[in-house]
Protein backbone atom coordinates (compact mmCIF):
# COMPACT_ATOMS: atom_id res chain seq x y z
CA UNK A 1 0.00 0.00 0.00
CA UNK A 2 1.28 3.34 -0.95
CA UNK A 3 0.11 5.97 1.71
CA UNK A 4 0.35 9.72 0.97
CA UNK A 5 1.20 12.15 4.17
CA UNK A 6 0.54 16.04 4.17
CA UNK A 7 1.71 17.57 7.46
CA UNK A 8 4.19 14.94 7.46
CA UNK A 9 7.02 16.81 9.52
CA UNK A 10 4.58 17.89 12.41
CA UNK A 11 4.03 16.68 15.78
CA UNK A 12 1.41 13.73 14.70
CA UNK A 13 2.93 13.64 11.34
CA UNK A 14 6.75 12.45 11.97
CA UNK A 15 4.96 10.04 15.34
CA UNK A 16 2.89 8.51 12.41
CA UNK A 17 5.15 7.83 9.89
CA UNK A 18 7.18 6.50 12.91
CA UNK A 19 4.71 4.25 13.98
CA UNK A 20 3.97 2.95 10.39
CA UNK A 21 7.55 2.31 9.44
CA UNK A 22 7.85 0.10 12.67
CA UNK A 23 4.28 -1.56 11.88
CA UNK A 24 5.76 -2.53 8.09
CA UNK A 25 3.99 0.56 6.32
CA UNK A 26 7.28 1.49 4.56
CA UNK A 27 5.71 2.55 0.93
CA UNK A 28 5.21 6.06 2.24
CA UNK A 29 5.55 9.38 0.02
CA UNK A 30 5.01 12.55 1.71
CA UNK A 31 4.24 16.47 0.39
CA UNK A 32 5.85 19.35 1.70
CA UNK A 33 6.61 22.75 0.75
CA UNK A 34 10.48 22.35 1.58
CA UNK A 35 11.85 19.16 0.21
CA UNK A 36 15.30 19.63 1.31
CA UNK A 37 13.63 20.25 5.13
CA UNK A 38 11.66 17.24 4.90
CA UNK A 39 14.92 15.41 4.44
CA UNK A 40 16.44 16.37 6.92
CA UNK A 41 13.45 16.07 9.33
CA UNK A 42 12.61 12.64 8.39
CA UNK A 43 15.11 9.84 8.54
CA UNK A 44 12.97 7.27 6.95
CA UNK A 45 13.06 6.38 3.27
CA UNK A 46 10.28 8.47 1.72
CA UNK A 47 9.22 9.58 -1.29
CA UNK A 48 9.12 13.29 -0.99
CA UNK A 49 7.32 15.50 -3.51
CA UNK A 50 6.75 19.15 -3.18
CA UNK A 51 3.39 21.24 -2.94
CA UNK A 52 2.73 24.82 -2.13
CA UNK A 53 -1.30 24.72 -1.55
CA UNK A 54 -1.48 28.67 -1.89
CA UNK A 55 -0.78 28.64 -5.30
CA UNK A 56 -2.28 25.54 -6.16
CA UNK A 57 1.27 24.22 -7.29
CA UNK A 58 1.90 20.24 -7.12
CA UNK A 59 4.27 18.50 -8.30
CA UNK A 60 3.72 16.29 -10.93
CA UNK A 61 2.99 12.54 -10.29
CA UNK A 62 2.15 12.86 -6.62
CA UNK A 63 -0.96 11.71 -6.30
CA UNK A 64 0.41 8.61 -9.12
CA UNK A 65 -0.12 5.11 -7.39
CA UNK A 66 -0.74 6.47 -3.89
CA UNK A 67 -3.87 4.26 -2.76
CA UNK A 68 -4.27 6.04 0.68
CA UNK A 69 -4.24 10.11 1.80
CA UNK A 70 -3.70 10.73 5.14
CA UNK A 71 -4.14 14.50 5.41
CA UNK A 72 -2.98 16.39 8.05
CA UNK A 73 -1.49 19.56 7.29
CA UNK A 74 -3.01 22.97 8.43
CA UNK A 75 -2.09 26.01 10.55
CA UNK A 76 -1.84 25.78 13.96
CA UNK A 77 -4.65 27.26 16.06
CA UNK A 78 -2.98 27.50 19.39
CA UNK A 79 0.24 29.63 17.98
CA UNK A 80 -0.19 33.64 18.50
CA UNK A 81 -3.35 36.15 19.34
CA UNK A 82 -6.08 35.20 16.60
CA UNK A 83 -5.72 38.08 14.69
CA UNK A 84 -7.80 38.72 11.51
CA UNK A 85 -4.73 37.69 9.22
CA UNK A 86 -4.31 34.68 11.76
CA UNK A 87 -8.07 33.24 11.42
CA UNK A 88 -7.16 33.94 7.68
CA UNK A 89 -4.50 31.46 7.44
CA UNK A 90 -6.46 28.93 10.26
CA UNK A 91 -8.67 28.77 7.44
CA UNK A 92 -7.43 28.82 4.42
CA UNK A 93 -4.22 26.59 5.02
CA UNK A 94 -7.12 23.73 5.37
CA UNK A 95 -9.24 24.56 2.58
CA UNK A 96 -6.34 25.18 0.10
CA UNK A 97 -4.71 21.96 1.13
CA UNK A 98 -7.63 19.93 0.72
CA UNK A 99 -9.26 21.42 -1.96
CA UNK A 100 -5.97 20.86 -4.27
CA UNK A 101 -5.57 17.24 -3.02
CA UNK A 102 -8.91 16.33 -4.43
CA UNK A 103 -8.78 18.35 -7.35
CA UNK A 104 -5.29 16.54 -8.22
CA UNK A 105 -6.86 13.15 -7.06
CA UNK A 106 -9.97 13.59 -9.38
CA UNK A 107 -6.94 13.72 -12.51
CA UNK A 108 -6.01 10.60 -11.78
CA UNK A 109 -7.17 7.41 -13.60
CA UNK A 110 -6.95 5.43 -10.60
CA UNK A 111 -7.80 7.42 -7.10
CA UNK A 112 -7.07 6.46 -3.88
CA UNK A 113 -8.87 3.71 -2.18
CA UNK A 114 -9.27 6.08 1.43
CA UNK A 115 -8.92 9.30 1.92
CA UNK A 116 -8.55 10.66 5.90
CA UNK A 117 -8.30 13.67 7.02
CA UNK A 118 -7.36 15.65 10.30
CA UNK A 119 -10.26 17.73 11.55
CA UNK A 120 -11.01 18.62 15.76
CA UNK A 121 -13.37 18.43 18.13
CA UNK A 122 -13.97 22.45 17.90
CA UNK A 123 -16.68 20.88 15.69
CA UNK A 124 -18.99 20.76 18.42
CA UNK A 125 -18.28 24.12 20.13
CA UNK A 126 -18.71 25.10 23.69
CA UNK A 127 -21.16 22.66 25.09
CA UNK A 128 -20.94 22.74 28.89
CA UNK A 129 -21.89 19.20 30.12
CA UNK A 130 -23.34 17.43 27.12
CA UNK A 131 -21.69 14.34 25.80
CA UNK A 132 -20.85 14.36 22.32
CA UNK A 133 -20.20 11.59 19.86
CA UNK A 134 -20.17 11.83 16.05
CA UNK A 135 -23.69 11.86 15.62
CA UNK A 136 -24.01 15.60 17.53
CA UNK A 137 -25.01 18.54 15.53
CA UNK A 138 -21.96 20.86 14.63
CA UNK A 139 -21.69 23.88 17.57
CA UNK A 140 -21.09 27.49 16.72
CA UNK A 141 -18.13 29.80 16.69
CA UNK A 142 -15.17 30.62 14.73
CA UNK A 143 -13.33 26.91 15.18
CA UNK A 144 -16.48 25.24 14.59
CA UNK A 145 -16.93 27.11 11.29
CA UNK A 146 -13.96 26.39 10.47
CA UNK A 147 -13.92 22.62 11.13
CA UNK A 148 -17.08 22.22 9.64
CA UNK A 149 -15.95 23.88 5.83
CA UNK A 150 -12.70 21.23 6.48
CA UNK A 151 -15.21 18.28 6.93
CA UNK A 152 -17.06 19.29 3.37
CA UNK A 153 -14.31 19.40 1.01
CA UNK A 154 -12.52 16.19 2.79
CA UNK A 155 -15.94 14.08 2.24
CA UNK A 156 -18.02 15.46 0.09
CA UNK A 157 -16.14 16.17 -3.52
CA UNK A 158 -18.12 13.38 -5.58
CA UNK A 159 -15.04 10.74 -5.73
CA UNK A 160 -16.91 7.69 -5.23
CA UNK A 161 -14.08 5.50 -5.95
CA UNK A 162 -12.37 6.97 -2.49
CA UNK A 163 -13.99 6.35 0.77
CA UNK A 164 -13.43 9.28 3.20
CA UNK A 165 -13.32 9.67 6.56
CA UNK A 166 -12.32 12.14 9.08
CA UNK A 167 -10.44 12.32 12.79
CA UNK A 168 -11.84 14.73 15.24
CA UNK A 169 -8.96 15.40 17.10
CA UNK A 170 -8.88 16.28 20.52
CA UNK A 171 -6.09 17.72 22.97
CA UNK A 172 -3.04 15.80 21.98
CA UNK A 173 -0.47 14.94 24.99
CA UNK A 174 3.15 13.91 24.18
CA UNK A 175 6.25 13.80 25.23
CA UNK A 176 7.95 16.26 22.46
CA UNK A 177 5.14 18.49 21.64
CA UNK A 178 1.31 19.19 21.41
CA UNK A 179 -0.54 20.81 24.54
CA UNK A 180 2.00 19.35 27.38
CA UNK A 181 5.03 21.46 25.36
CA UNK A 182 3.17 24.33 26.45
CA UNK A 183 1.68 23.64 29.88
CA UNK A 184 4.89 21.70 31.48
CA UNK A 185 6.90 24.53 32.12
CA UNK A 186 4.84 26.45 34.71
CA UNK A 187 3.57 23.57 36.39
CA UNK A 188 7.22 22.00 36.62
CA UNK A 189 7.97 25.28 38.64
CA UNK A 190 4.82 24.60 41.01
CA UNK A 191 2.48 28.01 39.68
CA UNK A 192 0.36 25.62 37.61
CA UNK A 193 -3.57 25.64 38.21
CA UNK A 194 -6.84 25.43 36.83
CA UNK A 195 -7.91 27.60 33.93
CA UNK A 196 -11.33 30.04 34.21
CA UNK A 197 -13.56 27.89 36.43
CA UNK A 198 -11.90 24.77 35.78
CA UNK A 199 -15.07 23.51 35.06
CA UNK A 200 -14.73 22.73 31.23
CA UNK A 201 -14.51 19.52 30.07
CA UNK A 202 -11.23 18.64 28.36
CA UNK A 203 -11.29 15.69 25.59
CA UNK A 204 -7.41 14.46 25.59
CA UNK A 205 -5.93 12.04 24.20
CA UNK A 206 -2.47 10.54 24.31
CA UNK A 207 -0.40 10.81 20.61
CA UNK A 208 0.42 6.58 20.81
CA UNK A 209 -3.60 6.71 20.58
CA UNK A 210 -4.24 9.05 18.20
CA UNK A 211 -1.76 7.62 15.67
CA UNK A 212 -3.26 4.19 17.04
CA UNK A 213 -6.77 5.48 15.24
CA UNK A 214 -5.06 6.85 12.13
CA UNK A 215 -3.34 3.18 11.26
CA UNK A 216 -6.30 1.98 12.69
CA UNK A 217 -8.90 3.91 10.15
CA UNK A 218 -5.96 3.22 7.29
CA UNK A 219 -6.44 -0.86 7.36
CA UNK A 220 -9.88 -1.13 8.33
CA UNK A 221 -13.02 -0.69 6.69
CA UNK A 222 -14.82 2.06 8.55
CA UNK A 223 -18.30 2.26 8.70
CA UNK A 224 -18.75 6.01 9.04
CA UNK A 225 -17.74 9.50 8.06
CA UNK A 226 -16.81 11.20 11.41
CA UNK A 227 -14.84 9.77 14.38
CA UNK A 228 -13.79 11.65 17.64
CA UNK A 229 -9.83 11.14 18.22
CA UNK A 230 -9.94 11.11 21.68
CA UNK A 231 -10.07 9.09 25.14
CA UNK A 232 -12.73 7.84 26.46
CA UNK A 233 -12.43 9.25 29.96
CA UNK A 234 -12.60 13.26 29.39
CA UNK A 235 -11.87 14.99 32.39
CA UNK A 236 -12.32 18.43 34.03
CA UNK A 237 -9.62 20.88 33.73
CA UNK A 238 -10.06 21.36 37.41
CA UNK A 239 -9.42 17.33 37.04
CA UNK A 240 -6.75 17.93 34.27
CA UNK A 241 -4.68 19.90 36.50
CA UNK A 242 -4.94 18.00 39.83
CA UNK A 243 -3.83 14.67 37.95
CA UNK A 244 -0.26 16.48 36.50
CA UNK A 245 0.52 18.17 39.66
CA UNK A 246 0.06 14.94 41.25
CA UNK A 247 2.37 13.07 38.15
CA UNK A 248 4.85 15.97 38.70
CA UNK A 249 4.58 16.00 42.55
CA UNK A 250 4.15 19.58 42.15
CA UNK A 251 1.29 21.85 43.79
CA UNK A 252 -1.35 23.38 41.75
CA UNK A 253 -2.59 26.58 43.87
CA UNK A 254 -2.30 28.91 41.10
CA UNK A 255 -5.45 29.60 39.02
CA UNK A 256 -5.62 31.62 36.21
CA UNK A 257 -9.04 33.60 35.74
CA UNK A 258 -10.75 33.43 32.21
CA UNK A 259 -10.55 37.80 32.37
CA UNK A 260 -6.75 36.74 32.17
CA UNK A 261 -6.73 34.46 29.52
CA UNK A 262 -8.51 36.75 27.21
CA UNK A 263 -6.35 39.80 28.07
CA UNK A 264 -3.36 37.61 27.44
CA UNK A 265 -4.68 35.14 24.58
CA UNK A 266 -7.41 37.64 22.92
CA UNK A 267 -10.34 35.10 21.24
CA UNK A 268 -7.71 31.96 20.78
CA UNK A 269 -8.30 31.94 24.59
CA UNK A 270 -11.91 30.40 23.69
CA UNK A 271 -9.96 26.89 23.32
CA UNK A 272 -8.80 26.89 27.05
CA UNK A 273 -12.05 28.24 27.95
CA UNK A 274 -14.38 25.99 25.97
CA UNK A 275 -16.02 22.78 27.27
CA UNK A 276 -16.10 19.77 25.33
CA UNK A 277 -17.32 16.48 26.75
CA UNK A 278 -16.31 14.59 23.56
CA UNK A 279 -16.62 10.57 23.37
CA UNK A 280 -15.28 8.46 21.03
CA UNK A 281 -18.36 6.16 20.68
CA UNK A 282 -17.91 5.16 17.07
CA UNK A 283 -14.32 3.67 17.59
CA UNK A 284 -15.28 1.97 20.63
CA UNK A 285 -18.14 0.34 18.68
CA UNK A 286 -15.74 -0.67 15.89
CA UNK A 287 -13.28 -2.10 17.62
CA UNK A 288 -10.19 0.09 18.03
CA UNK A 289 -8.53 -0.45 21.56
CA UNK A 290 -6.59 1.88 23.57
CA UNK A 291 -3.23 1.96 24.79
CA UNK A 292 -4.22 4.56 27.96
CA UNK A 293 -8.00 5.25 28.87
CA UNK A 294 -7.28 6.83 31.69
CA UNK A 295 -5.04 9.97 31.85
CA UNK A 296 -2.80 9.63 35.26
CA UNK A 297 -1.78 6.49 32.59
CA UNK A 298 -1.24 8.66 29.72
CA UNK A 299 0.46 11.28 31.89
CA UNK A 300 2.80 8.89 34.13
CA UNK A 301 3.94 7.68 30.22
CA UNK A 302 4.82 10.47 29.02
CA UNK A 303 6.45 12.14 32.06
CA UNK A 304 8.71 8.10 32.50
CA UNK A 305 11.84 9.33 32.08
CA UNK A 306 11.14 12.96 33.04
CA UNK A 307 10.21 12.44 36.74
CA UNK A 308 13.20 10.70 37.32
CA UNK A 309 15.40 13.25 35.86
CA UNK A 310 16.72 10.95 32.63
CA UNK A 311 16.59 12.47 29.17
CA UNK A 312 16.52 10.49 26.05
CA UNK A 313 17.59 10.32 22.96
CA UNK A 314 15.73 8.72 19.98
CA UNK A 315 17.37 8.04 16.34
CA UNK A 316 16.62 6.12 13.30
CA UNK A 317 18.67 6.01 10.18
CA UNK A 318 18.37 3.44 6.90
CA UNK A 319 20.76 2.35 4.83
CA UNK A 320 20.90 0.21 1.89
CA UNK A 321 22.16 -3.10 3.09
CA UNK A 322 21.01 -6.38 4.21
CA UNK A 323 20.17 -6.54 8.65
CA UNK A 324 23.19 -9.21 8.65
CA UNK A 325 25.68 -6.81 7.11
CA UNK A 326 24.58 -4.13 8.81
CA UNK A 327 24.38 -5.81 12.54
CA UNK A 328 27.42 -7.33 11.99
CA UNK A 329 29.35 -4.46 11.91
CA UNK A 330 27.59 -2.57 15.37
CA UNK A 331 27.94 -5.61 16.98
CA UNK A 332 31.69 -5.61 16.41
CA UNK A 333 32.38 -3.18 19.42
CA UNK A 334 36.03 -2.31 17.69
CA UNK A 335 33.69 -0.41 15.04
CA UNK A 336 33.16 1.93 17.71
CA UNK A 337 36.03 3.61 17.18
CA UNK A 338 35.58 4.39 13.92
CA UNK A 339 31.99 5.80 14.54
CA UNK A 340 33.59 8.27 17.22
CA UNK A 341 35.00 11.46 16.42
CA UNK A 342 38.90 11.81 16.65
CA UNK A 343 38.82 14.31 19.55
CA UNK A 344 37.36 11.73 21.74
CA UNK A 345 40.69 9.63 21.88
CA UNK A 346 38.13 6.74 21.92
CA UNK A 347 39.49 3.11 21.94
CA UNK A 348 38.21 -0.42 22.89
CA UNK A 349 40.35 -1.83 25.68
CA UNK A 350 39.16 -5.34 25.77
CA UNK A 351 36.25 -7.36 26.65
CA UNK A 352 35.80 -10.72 28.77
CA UNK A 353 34.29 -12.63 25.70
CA UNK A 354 35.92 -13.75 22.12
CA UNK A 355 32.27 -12.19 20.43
CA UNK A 356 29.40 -10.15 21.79
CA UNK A 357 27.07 -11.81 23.47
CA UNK A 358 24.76 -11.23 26.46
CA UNK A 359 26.47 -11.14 29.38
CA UNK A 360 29.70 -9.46 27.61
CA UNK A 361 31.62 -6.92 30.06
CA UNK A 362 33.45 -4.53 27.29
CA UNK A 363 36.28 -1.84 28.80
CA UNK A 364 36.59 1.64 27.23
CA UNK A 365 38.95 5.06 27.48
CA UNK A 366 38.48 8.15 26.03
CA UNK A 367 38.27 11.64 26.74
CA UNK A 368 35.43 14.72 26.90
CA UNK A 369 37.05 17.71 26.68
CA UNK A 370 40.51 16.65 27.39
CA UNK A 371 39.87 14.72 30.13
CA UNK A 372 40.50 11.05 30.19
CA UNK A 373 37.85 8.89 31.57
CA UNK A 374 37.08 5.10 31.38
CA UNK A 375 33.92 3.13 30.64
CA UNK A 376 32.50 -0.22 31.26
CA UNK A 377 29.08 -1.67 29.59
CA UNK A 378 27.21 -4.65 29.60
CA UNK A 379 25.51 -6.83 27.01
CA UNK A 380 21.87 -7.51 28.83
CA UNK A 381 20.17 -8.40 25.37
CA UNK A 382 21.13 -9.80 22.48
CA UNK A 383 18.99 -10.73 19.29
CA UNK A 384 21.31 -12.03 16.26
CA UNK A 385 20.52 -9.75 13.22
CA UNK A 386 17.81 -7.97 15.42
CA UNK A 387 18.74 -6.13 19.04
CA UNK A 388 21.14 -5.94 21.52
CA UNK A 389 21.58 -3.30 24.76
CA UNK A 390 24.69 -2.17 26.50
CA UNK A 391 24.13 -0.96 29.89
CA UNK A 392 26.99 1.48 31.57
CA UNK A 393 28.82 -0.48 34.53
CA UNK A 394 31.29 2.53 35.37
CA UNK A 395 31.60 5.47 33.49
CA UNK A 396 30.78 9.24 33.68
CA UNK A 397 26.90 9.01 33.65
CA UNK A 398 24.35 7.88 36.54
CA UNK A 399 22.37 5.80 33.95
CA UNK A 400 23.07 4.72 30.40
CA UNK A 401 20.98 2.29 28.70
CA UNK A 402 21.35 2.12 24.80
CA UNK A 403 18.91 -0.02 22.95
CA UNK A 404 19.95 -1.04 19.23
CA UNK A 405 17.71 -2.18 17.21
CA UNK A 406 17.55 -3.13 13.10
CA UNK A 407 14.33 -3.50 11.07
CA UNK A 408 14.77 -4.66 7.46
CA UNK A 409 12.58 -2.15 5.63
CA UNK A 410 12.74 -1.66 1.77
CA UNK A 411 15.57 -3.77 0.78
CA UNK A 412 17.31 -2.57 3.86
CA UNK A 413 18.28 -1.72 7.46
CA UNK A 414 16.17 0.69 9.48
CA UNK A 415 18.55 1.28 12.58
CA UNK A 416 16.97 2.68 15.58
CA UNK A 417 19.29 4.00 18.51
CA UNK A 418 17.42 4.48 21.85
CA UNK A 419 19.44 6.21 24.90
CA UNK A 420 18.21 6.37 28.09
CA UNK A 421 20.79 8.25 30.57
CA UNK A 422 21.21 10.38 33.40
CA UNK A 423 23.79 12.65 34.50
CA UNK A 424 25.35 12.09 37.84
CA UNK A 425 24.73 14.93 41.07
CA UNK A 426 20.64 15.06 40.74
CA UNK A 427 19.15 18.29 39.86
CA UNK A 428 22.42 20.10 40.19
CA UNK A 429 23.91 18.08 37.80
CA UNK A 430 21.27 18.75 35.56
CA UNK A 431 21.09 22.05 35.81
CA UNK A 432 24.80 22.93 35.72
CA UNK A 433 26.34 19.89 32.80
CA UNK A 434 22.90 18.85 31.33
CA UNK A 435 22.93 21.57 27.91
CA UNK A 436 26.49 20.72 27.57
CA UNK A 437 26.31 17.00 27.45
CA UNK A 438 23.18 16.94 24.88
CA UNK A 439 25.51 19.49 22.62
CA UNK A 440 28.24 16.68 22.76
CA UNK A 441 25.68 13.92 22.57
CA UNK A 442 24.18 15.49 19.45
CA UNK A 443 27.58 16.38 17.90
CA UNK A 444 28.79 12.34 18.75
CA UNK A 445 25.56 11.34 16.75
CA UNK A 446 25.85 13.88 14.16
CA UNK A 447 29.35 12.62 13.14
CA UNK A 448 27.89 8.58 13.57
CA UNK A 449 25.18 9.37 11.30
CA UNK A 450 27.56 11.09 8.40
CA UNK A 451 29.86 7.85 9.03
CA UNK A 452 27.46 5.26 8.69
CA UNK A 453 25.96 7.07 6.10
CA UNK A 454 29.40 7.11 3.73
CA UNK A 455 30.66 3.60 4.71
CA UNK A 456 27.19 1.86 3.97
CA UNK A 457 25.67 3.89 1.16
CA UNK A 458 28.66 4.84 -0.86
């Protein structure tokens, strides 16, 4: 299946193309606007064609072969006072979008099979108490206007080859983005609280979930037009914020009065103010089943690694050559060297095994910043051709788990690094070393990335 992404670089775009690489979705082509960006935002194997919706400029053969649209591109709503120009471009970045995908898919001699788009729960308005599933009437207001001129041109353009569908999203919580970006910071300093009365309902929904319903709406026949992308447990915001302080062990004794919110936000503050008791009945009816109902689950996910001060770091990178090739040379741990820049002095003392294997104790030196320091790991896993995980013994960091692992995806190796560490001295630590070691981390991978990338694809 060929699946077309718009948006693809965003917040739910690069989790979703994530999530469908790992699930064996790896014919994916994407349109952006910048595809030299896209490139270097995405390090999957894509097909990347270009688009500029305001103009109405495609390029040519995009929509050729694709047999699924997933559409999610659009301006964002919670960015900047909602300023006439702003509402402008709300509205028109969805309209143009759309209306040029279909007029580009009705060219083609053989359209997609499915065609789903993004829309929100703004849909349905401000509506107090009242539960809401996709068979409530649309609610008034700007967002709900706008949602609702969205929903027309994504299933209503007279394809009847295409089936079409669309997502009502709801408030999206992650760990790199959406509404917890935004609302971590003051609450992580203890001056969080409720927002207006605290009353309003908020319909949330975690982004493993919402990604979940995308995939899930992609290989399933769907019976309707309209689905709510959210939980199934909505929540107060009075709720809401009791639940994170609690996950962040953090009071929440500072409200913030809806007279504030629209002095500071202007009209946008209508989607902190509005109440929206949305459930997702027609996805619970057809079968899709979530990973976190519940939000102190959703929240204690996200905030894992974050509560006990570890950061990680997440990288994938494909080259064109077999998983044996390709494993055989990380699992050789004097190739470490090589994938090390020079400054480090890095080199492979020894290890108390002839091959790696679980169990294997391997002995490092090497210096940060001229100083010489020594490092022990561990094998604790090891999958021939498929994972292993080296665990620091001794070394320079509190924690440092790094998973390998190597998919074979499109005639090659998808390698995905996953670092969990922590830097030694707590909170001080953190706060004193923690920007400098993610510079070097980032340079360390940087140079990896350009040396895998030469000795395996050149």
């Amino acid at each position: 299946m060929k699946i077309l992404i718009t948006g693809a670089t965003g917040f739910v775009g690069s989790r979703l193309i994530e999530s469908l690489f790992l699930m064996g979705h790896a014919n994916i082509r994407i349109l952006t606007r910048n595809r030299l960006s896209a490139l270097n935002h995405i390090p999957f194997p894509v097909e990347v064609y270009e688009w500029d919706p305001d103009t109405s400029l495609i390029e040519d053969g995009a929509l050729v072969g694709v047999n699924a649209v997933i559409h999610l591109a659009g301006e964002s709503v919670a960015e900047g006072r909602w300023t006439a120009e702003k509402k402008e471009k709300i509205l028109s970045s969805r309209l143009k979008s759309t209306q040029l995908l279909i007029e580009t898919i009705k060219q083609q001699q053989y359209p997609p099979q499915k065609f789903i788009s993004a829309s929100a729960i703004g849909i349905y308005g401000d509506r107090g108490e009242e539960s809401l599933n996709g068979d409530s009437a649309n609610g008034k207001g700007f967002l709900a206007d706008v949602c609702k001129q969205w929903e027309e041109l994504s299933l209503y353009h007279g394809i009847s080859a295409m089936n079409s569908h669309v997502l009502r999203v709801g408030i999206v919580l992650g760990e790199n983005g959406g509404a917890l970006k935004k609302m971590l910071p003051p609450f992580k300093a203890g001056v969080g609280g409720k927002l207006g009365s605290g009353d309003q309902y908020m319909s949330w929904i975690h982004i493993d979930d919402l990604v979940g319903q995308f995939i899930f709406m992609l290989e399933n026949k769907m019976q309707h037009k309209e689905y709510n992308g959210v939980s199934p447990r909505p929540v107060s915001n009075y709720i809401f914020t009791k639940i994170l302080g609690r996950e962040l062990n953090r009071p929440t004794l500072f409200p913030v009065p809806a007279i504030g919110l629209k002095i500071l936000f202007g009209e946008m503050s209508k989607i902190l103010l509005a109440s929206q008791k949305v459930i997702p009945t027609r996805l619970m009816q057809e079968g899709y089943a979530w990973k976190f109902r519940s939000l102190k689950d959703a929240l204690r996910d996200i905030l894992i690694h974050d509560n006990k001060g570890e950061e990680v770091i997440k990288k994938y990178q494909w080259v064109f050559k077999a998983p044996k090739e390709v494993f055989s040379f990380f699992s050789n741990e004097k190739n470490l060297e090589k994938i090390t820049p020079a400054y480090m002095n890095f080199k492979v003392l020894g290890k108390n095994t002839s091959k790696i294997q679980q169990g294997t104790l391997i002995d490092y030196k090497f210096k940060i910043h001229g100083f010489p320091l020594t490092w022990t790991s561990k094998i604790n896993s090891f999958q021939d051709e498929k994972q292993f995980i080296d665990e620091q013994v001794s070394g320079p960091y509190q924690k440092w788990v790094h998973t390998h692992n190597f998919y074979e995806v499109k005639s090659g190796t998808l390698i995905k690094d996953e670092i969990v560490y922590k830097v030694p001295f707590g909170f001080f630590g953190k706060l004193i070393a923690g920007s400098f070691v993610k510079k070097d981390l980032r340079n360390i991978f940087n140079f990896r990335h350009k040396y895998i990338n030469q000795y395996f694809n050149l």
